[in-house]
PDB file of N, CA and C in Angstrom:
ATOM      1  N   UNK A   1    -171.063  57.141 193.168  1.00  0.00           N
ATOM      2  CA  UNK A   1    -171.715  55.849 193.315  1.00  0.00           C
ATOM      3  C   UNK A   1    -173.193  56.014 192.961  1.00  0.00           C
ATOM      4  N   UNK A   2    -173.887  55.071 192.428  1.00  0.00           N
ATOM      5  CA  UNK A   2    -175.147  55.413 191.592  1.00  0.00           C
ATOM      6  C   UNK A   2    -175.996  54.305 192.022  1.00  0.00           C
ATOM      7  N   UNK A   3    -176.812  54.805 192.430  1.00  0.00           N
ATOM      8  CA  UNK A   3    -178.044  53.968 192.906  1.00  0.00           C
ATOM      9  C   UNK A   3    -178.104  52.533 192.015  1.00  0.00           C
ATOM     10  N   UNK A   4    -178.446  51.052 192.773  1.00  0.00           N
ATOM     11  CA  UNK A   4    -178.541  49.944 192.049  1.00  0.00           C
ATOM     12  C   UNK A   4    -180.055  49.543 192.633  1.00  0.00           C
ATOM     13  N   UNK A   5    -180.609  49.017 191.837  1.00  0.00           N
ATOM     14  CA  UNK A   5    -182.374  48.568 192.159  1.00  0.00           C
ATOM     15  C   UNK A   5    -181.903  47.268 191.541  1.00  0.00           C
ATOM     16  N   UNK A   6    -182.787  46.178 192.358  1.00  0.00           N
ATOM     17  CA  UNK A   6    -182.586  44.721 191.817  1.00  0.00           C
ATOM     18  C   UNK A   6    -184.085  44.223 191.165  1.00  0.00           C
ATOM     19  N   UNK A   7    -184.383  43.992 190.511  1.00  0.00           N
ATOM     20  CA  UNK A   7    -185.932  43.320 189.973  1.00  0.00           C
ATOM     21  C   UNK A   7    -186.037  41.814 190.639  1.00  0.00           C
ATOM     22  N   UNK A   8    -187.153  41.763 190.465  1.00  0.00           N
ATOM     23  CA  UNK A   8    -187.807  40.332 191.073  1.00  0.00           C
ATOM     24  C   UNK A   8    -186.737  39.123 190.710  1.00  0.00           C
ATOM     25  N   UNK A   9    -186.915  38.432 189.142  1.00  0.00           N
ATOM     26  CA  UNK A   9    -186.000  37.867 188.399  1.00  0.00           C
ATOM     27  C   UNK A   9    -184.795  38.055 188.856  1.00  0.00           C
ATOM     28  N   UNK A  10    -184.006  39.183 189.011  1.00  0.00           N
ATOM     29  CA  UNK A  10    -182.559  39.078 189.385  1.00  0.00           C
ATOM     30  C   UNK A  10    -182.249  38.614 191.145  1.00  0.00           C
ATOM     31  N   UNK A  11    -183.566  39.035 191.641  1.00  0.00           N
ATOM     32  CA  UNK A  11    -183.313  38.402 193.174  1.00  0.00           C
ATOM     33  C   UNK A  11    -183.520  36.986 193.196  1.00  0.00           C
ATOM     34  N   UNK A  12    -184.383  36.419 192.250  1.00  0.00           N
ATOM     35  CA  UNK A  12    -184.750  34.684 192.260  1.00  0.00           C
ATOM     36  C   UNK A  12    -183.249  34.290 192.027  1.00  0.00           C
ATOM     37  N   UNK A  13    -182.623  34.975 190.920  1.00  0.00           N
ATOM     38  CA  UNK A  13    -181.874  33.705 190.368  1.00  0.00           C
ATOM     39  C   UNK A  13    -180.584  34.008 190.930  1.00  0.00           C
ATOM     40  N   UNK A  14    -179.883  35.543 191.423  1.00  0.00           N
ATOM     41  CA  UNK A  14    -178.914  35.538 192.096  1.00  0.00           C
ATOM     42  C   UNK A  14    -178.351  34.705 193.734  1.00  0.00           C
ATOM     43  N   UNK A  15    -179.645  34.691 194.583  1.00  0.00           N
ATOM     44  CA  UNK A  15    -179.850  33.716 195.603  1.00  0.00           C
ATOM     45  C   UNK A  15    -178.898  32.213 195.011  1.00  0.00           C
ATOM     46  N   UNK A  16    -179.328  31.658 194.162  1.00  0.00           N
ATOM     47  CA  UNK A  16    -178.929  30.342 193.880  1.00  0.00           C
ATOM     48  C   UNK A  16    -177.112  30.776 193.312  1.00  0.00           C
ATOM     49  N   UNK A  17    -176.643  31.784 193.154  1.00  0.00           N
ATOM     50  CA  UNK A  17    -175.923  31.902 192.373  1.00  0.00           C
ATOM     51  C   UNK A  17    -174.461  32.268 193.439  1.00  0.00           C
ATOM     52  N   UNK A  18    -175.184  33.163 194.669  1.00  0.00           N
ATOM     53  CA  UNK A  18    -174.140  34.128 195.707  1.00  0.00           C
ATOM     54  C   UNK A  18    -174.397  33.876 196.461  1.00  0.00           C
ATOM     55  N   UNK A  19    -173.698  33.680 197.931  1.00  0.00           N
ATOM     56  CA  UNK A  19    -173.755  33.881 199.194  1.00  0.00           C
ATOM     57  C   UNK A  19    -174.742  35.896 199.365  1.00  0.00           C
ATOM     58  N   UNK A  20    -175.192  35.921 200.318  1.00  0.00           N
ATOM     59  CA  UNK A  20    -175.338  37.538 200.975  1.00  0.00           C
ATOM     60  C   UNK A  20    -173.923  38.564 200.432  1.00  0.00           C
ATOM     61  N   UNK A  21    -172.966  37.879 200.889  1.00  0.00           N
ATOM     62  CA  UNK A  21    -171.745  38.850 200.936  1.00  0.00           C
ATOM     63  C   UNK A  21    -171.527  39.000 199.606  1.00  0.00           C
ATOM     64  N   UNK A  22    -171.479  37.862 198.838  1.00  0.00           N
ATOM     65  CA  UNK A  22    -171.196  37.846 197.286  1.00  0.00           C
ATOM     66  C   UNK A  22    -172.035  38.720 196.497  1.00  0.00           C
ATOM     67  N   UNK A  23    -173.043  38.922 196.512  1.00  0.00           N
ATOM     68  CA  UNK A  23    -174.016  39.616 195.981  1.00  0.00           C
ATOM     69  C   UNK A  23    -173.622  41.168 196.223  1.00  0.00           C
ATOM     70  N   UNK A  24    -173.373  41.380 197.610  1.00  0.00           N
ATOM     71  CA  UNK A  24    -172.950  42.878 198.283  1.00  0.00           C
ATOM     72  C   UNK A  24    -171.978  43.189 197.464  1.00  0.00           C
ATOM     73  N   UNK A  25    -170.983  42.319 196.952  1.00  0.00           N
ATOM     74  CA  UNK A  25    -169.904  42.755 196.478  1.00  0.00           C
ATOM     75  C   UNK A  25    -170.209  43.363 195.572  1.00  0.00           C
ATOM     76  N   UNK A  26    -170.677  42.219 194.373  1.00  0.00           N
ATOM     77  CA  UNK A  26    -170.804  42.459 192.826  1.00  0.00           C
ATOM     78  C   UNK A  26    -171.976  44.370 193.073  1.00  0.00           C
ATOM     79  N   UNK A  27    -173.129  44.314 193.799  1.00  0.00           N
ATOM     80  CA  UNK A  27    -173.955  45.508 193.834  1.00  0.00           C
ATOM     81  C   UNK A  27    -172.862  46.555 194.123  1.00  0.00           C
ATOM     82  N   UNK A  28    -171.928  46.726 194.597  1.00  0.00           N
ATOM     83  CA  UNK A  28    -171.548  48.006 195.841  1.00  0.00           C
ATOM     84  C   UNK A  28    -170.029  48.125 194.086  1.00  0.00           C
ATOM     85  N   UNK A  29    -169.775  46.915 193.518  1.00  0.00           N
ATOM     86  CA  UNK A  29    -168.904  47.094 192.179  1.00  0.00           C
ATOM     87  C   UNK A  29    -169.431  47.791 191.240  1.00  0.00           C
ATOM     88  N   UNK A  30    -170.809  47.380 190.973  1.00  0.00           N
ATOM     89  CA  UNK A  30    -171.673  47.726 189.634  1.00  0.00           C
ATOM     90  C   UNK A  30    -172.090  49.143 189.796  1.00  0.00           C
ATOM     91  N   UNK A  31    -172.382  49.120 190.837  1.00  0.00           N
ATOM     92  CA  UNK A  31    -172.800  51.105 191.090  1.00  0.00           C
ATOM     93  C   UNK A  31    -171.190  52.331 191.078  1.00  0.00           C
ATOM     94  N   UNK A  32    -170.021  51.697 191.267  1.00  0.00           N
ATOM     95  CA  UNK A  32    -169.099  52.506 191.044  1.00  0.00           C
ATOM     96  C   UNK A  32    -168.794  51.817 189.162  1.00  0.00           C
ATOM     97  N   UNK A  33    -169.258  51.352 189.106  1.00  0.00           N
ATOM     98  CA  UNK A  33    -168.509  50.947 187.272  1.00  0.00           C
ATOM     99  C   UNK A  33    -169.641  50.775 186.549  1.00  0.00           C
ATOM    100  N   UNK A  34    -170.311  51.408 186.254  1.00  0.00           N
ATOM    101  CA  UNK A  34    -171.764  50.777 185.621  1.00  0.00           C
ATOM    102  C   UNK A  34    -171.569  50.765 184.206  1.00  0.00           C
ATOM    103  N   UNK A  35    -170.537  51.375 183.426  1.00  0.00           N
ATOM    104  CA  UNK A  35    -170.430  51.211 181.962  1.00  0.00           C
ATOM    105  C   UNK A  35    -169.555  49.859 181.764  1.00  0.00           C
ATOM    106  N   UNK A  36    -169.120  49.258 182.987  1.00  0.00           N
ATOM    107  CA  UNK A  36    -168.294  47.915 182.704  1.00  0.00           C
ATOM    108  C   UNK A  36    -168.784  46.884 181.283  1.00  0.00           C
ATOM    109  N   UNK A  37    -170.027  46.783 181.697  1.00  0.00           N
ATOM    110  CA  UNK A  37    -170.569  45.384 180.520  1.00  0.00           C
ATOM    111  C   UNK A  37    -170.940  46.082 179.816  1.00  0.00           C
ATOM    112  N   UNK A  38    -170.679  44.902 178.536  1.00  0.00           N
ATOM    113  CA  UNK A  38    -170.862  45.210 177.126  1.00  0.00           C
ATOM    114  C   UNK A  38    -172.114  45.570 176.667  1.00  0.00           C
ATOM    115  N   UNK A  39    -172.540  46.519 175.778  1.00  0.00           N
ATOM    116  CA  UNK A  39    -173.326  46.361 175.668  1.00  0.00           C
ATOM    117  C   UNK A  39    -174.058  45.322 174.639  1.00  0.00           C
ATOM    118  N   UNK A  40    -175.382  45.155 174.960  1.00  0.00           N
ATOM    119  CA  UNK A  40    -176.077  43.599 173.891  1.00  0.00           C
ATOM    120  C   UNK A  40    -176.624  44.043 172.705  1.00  0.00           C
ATOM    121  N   UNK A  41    -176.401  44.027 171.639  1.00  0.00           N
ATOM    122  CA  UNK A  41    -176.857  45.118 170.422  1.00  0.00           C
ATOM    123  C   UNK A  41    -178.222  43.770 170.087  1.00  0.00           C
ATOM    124  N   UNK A  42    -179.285  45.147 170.106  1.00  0.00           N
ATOM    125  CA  UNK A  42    -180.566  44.579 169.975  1.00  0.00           C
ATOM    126  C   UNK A  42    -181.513  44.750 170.774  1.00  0.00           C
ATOM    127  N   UNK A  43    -180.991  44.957 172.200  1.00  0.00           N
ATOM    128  CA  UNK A  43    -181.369  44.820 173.584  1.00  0.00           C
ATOM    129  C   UNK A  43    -182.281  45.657 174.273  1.00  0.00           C
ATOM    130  N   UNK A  44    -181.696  47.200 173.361  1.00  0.00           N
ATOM    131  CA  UNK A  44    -182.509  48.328 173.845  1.00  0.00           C
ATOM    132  C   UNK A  44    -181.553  48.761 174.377  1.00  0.00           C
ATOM    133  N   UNK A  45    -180.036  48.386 175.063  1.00  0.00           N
ATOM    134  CA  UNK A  45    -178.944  49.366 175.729  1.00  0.00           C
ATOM    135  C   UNK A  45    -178.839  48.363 177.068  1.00  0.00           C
ATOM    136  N   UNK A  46    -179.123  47.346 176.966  1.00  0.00           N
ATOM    137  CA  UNK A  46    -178.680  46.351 177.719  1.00  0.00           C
ATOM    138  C   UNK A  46    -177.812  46.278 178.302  1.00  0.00           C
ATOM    139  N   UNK A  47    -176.832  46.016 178.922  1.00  0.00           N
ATOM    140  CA  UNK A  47    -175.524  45.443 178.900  1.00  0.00           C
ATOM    141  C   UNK A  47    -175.435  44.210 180.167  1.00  0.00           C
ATOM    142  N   UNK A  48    -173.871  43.604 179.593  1.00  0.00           N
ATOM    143  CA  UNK A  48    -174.338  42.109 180.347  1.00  0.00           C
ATOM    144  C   UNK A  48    -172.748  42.608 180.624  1.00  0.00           C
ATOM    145  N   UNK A  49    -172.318  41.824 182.168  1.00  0.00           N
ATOM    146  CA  UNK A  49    -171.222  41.921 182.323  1.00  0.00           C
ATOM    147  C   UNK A  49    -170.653  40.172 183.533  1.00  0.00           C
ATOM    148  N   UNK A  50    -169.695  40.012 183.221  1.00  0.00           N
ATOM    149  CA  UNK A  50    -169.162  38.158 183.689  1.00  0.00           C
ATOM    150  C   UNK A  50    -168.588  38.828 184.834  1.00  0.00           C
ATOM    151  N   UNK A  51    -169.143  38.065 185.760  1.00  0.00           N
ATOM    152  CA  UNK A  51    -168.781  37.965 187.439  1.00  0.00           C
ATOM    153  C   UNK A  51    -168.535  36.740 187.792  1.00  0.00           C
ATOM    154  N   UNK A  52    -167.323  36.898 188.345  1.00  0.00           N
ATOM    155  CA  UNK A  52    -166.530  35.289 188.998  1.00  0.00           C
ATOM    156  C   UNK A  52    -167.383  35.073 190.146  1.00  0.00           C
ATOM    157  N   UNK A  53    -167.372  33.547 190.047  1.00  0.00           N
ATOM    158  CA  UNK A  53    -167.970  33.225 190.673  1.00  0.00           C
ATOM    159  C   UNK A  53    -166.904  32.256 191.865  1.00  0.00           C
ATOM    160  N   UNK A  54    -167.455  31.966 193.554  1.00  0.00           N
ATOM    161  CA  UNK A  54    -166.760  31.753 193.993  1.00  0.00           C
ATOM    162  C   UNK A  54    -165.756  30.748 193.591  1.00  0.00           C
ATOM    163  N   UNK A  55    -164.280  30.233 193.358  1.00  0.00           N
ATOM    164  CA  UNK A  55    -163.983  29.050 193.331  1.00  0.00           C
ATOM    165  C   UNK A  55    -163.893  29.009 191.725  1.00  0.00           C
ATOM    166  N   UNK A  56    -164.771  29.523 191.131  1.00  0.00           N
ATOM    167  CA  UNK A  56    -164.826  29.138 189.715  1.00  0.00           C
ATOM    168  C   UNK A  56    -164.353  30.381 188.233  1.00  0.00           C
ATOM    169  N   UNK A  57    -163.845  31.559 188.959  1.00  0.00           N
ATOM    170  CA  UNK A  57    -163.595  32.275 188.046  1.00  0.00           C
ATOM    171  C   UNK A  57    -164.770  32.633 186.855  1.00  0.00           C
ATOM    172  N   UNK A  58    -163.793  33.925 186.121  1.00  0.00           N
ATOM    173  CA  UNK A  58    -164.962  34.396 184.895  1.00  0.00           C
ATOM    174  C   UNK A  58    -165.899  33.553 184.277  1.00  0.00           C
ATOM    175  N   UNK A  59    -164.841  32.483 183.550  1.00  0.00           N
ATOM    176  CA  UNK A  59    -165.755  31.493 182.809  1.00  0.00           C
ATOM    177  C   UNK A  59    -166.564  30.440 182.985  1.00  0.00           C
ATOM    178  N   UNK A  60    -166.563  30.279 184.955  1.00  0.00           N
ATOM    179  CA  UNK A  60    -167.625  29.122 185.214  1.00  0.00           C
ATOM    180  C   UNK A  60    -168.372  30.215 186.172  1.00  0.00           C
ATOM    181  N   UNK A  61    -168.115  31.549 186.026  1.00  0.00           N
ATOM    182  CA  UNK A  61    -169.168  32.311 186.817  1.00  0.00           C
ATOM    183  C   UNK A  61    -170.581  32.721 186.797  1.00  0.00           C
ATOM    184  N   UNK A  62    -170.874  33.715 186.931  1.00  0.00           N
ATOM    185  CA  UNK A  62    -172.395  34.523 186.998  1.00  0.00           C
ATOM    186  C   UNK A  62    -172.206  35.303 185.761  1.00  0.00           C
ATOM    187  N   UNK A  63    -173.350  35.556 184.659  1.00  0.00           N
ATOM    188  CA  UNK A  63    -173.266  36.538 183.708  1.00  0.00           C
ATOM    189  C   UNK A  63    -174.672  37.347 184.583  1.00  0.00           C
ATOM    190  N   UNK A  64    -174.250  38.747 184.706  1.00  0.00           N
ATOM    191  CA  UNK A  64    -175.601  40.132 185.084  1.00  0.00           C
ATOM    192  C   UNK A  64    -175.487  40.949 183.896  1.00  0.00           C
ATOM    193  N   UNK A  65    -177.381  40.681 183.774  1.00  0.00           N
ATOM    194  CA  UNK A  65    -177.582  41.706 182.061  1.00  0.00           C
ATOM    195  C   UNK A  65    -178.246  43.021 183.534  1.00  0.00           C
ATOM    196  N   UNK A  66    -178.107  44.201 182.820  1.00  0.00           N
ATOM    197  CA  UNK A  66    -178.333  45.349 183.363  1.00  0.00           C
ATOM    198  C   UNK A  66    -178.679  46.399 182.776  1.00  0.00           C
ATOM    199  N   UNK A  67    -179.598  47.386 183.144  1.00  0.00           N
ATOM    200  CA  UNK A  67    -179.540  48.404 181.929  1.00  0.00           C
ATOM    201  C   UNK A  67    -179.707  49.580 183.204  1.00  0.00           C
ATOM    202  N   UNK A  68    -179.049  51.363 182.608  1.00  0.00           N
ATOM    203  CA  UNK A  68    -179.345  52.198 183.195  1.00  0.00           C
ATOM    204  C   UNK A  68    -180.148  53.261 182.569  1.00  0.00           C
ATOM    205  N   UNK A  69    -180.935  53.376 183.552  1.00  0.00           N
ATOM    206  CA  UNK A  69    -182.281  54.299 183.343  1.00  0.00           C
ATOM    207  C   UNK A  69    -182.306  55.175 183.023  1.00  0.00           C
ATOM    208  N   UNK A  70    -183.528  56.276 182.693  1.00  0.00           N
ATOM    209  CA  UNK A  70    -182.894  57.832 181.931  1.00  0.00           C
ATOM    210  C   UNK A  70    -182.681  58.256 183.500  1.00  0.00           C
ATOM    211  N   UNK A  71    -183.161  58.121 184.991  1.00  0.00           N
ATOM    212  CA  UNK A  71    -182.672  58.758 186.183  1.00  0.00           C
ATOM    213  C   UNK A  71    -180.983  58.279 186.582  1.00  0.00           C
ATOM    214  N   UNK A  72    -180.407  57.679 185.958  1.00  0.00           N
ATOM    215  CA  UNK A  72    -178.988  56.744 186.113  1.00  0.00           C
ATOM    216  C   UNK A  72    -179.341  55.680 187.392  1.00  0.00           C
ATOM    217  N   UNK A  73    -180.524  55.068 187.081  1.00  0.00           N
ATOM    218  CA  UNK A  73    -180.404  54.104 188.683  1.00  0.00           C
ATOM    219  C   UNK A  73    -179.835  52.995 187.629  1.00  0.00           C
ATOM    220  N   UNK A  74    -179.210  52.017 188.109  1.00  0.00           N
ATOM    221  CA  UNK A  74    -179.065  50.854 187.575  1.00  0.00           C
ATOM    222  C   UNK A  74    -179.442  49.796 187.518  1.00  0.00           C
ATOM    223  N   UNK A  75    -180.346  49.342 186.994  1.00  0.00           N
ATOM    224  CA  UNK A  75    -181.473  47.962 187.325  1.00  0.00           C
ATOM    225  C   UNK A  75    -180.937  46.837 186.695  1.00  0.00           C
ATOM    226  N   UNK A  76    -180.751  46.039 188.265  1.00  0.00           N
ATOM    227  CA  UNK A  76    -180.414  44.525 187.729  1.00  0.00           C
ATOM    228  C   UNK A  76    -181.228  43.619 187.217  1.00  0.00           C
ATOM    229  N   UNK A  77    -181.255  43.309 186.058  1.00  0.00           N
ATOM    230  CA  UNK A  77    -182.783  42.471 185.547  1.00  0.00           C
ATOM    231  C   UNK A  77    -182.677  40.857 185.518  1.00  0.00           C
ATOM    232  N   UNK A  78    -181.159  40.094 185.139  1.00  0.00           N
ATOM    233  CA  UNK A  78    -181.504  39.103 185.641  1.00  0.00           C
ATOM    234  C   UNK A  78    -179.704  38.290 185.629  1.00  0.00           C
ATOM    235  N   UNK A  79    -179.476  37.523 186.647  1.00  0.00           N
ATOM    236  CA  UNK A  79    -178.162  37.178 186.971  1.00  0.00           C
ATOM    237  C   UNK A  79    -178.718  35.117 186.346  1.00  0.00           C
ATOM    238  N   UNK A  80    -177.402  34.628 185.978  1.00  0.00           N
ATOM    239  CA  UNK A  80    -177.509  33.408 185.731  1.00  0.00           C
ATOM    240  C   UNK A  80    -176.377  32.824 185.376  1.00  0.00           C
ATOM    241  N   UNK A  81    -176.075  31.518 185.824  1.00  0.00           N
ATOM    242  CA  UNK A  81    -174.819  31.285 185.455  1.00  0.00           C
ATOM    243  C   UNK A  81    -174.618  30.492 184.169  1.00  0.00           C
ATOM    244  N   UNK A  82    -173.460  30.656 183.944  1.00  0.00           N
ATOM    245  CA  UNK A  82    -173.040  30.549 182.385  1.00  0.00           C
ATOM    246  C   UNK A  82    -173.440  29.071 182.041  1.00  0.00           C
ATOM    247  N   UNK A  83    -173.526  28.527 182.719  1.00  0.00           N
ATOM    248  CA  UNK A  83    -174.259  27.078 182.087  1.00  0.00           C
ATOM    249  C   UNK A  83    -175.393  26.573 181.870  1.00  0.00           C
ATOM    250  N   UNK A  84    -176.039  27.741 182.428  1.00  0.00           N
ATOM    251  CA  UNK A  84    -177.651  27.742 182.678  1.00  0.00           C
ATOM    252  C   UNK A  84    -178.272  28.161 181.196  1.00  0.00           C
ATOM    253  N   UNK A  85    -177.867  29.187 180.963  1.00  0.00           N
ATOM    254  CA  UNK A  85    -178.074  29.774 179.540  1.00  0.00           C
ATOM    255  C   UNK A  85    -176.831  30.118 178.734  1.00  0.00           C
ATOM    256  N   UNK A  86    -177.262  29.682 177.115  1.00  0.00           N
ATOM    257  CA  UNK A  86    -176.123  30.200 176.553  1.00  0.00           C
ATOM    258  C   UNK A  86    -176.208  31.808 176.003  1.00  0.00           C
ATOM    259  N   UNK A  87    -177.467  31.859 175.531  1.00  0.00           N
ATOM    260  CA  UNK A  87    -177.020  33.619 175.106  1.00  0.00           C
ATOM    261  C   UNK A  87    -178.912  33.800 175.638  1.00  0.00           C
ATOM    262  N   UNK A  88    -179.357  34.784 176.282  1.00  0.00           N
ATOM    263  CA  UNK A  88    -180.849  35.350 176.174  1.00  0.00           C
ATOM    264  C   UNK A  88    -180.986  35.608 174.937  1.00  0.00           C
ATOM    265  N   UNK A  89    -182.262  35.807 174.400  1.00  0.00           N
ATOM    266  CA  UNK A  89    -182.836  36.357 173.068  1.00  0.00           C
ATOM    267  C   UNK A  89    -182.804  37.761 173.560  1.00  0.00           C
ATOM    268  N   UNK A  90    -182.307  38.368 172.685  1.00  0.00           N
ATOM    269  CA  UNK A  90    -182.484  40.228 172.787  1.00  0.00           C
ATOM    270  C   UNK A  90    -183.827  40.511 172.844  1.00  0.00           C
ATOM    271  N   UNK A  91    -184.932  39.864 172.102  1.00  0.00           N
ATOM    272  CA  UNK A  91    -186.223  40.272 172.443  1.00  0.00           C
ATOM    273  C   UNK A  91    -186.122  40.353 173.691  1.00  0.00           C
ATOM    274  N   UNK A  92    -186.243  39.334 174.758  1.00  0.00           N
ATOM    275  CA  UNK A  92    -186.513  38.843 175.992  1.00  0.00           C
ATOM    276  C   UNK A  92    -185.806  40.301 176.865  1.00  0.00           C
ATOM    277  N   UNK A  93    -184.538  40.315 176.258  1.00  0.00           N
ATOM    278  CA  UNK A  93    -183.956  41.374 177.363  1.00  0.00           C
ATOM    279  C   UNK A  93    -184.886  42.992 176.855  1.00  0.00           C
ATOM    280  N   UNK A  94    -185.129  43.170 175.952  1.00  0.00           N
ATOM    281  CA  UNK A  94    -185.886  44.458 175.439  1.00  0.00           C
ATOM    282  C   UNK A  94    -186.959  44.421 176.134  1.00  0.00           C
ATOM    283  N   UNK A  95    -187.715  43.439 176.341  1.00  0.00           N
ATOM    284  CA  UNK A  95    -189.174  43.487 177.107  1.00  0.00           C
ATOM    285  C   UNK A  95    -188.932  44.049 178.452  1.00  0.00           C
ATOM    286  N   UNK A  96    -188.199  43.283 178.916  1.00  0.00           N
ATOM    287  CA  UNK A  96    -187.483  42.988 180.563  1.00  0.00           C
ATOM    288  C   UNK A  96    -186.881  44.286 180.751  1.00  0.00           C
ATOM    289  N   UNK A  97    -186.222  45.510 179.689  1.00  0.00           N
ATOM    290  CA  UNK A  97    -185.958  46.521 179.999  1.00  0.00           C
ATOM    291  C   UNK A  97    -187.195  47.566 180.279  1.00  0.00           C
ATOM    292  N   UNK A  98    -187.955  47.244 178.950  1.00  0.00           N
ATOM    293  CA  UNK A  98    -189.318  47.768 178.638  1.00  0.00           C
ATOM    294  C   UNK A  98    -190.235  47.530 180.188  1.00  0.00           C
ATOM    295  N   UNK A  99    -190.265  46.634 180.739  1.00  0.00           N
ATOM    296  CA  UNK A  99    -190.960  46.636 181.601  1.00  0.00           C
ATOM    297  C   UNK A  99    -190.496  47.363 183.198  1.00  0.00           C
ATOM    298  N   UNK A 100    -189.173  47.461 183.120  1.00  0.00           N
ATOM    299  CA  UNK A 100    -188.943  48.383 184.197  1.00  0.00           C
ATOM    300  C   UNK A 100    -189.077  49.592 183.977  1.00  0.00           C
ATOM    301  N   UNK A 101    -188.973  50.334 182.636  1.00  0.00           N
ATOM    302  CA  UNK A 101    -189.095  52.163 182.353  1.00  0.00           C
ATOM    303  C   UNK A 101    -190.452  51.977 182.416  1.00  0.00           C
ATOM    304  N   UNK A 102    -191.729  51.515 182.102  1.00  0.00           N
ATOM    305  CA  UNK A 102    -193.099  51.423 182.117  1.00  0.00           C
ATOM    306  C   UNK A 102    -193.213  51.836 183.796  1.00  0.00           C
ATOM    307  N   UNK A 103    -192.639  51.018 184.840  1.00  0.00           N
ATOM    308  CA  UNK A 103    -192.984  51.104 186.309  1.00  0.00           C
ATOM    309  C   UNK A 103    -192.156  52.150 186.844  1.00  0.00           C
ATOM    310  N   UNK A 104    -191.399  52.826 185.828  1.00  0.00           N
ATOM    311  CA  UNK A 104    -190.817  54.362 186.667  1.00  0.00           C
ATOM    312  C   UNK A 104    -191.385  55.479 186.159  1.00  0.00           C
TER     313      UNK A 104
END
């Protein structure tokens, strides 16, 4: 099981997204499976992976972009649900990776 760190951004927008417990889940999943999501070509090594959401399954769920560090922690950078956005710009996620290896 491999350490999960959440960033600012992924705590704003997961709140609106999970109950407490829901959130526990998907974290305590992502640290035993961390190669699950795809990766985002462009991204820097991104990867985004679809989490059901309560009631609503894969496709009206939560998408979490994520990337793991050269220490293997796994940093959640930002959760949102699929109607909210249709695809991030890969710039956006490259920065957003860029800015967590800068603060380790």
């Amino acid at each position: 099981m491999r350490t999960v760190a959440e960033t600012f951004i992924f705590e704003r927008y997961a709140t609106d997204i999970w109950s407490n417990s829901e959130r526990e889940t998907f974290i305590n999943w992502i640290a035993t499976n961390p190669e699950s999501g795809d990766i985002i070509p462009g991204s820097g090594g991104c990867r985004k992976v679809r989490w059901a959401a309560s009631g609503r399954g894969k496709r009206g769920g939560a998408r979490v972009i994520y990337c793991i560090a050269a220490d293997r922690t796994i940093w959640l950078l930002i959760a949102y649900k699929k109607a909210q956005f249709d695809n991030l710009p890969t710039s956006f996620l490259a920065d957003l990776k860029q800015g967590v290896e800068d603060v380790l």
